[in-house]
Protein backbone atom coordinates (compact mmCIF):
# COMPACT_ATOMS: atom_id res chain seq x y z
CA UNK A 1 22.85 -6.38 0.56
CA UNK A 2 23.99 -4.17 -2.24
CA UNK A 3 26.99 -5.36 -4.23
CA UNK A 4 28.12 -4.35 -7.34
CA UNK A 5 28.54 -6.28 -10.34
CA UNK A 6 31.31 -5.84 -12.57
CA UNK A 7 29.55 -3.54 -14.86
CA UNK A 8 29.35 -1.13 -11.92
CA UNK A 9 25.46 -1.02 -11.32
CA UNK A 10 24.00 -2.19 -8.31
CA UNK A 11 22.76 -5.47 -7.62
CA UNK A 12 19.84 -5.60 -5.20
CA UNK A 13 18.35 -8.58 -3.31
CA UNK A 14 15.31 -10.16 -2.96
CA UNK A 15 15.10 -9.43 0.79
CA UNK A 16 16.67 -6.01 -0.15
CA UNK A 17 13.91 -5.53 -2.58
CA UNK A 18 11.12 -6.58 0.32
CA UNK A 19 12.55 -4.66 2.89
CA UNK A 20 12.15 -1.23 0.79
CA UNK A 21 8.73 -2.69 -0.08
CA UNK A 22 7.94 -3.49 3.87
CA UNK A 23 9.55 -0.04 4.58
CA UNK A 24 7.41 1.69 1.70
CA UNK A 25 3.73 -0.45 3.59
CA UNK A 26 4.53 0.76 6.77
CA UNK A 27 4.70 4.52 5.96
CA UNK A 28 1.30 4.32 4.05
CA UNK A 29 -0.28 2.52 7.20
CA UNK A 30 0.96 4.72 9.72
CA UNK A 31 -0.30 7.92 7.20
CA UNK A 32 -3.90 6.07 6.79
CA UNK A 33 -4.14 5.10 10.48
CA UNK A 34 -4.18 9.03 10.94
CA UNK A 35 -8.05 9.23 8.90
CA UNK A 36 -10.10 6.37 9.20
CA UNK A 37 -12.14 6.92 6.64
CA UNK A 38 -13.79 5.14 3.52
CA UNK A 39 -11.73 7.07 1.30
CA UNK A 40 -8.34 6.43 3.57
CA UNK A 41 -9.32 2.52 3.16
CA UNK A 42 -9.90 2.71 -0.36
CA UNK A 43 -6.76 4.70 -1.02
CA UNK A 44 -4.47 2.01 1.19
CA UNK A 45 -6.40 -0.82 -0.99
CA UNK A 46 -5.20 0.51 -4.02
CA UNK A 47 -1.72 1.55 -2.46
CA UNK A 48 -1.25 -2.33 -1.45
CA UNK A 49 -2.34 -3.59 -4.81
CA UNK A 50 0.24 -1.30 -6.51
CA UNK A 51 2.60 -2.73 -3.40
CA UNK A 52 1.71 -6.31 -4.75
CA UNK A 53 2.40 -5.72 -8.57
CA UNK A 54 5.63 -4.31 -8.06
CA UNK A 55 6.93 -7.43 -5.56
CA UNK A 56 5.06 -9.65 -8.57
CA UNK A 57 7.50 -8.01 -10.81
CA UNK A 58 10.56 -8.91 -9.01
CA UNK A 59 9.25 -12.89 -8.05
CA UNK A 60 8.63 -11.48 -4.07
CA UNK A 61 5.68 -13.20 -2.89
CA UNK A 62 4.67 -10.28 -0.65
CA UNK A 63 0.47 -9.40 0.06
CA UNK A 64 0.62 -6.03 2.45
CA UNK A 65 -1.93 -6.71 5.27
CA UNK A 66 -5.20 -4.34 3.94
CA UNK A 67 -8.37 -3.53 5.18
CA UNK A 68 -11.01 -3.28 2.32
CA UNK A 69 -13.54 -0.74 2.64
CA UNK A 70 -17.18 -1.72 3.54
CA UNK A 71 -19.17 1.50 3.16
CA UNK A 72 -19.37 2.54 -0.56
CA UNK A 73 -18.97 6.44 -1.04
CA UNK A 74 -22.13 7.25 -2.04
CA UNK A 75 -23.63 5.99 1.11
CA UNK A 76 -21.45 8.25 3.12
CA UNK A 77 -22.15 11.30 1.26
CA UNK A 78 -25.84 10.19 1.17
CA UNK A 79 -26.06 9.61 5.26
CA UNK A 80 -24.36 13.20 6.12
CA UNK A 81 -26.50 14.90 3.39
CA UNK A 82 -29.57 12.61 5.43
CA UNK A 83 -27.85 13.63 9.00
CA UNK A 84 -28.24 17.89 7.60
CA UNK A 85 -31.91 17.77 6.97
């Protein structure tokens, strides 16, 4: 819960802090779920990574759930350009 200290600035929680973050994964999933793509996957990787260093920052152990691309992107590009001809 947010209190204030006597300095007048807000104090936030640990569990505040993890909620936002929790609040913050769950948007991104729900906005990658949309595309399931390599580039979607890679994007949420690097999303939850940036998720993970800011919780590190704070002392939050917190590790988003992520699925990590298999397909690189040249192999994509390379199998439609394949698919054309």
């Amino acid at each position: 819960m947010r209190t204030l200290n006597r300095s007048g600035f807000r104090v936030w929680s640990r569990e505040d802090i993890e909620g936002v973050l929790t609040a913050i994964d769950v948007a991104s999933q729900g906005a990658v779920a949309m595309t399931d793509s390599y580039e979607s996957r890679l994007y949420r990787q690097g999303f939850t990574s940036a998720l993970h260093s800011l919780a590190q920052m704070f002392g939050i152990d917190y590790t988003p759930d992520v699925h990590i691309p298999q397909t690189p992107v040249f192999h994509t590009i390379e199998s439609s350009a394949t698919a054309r001809a």
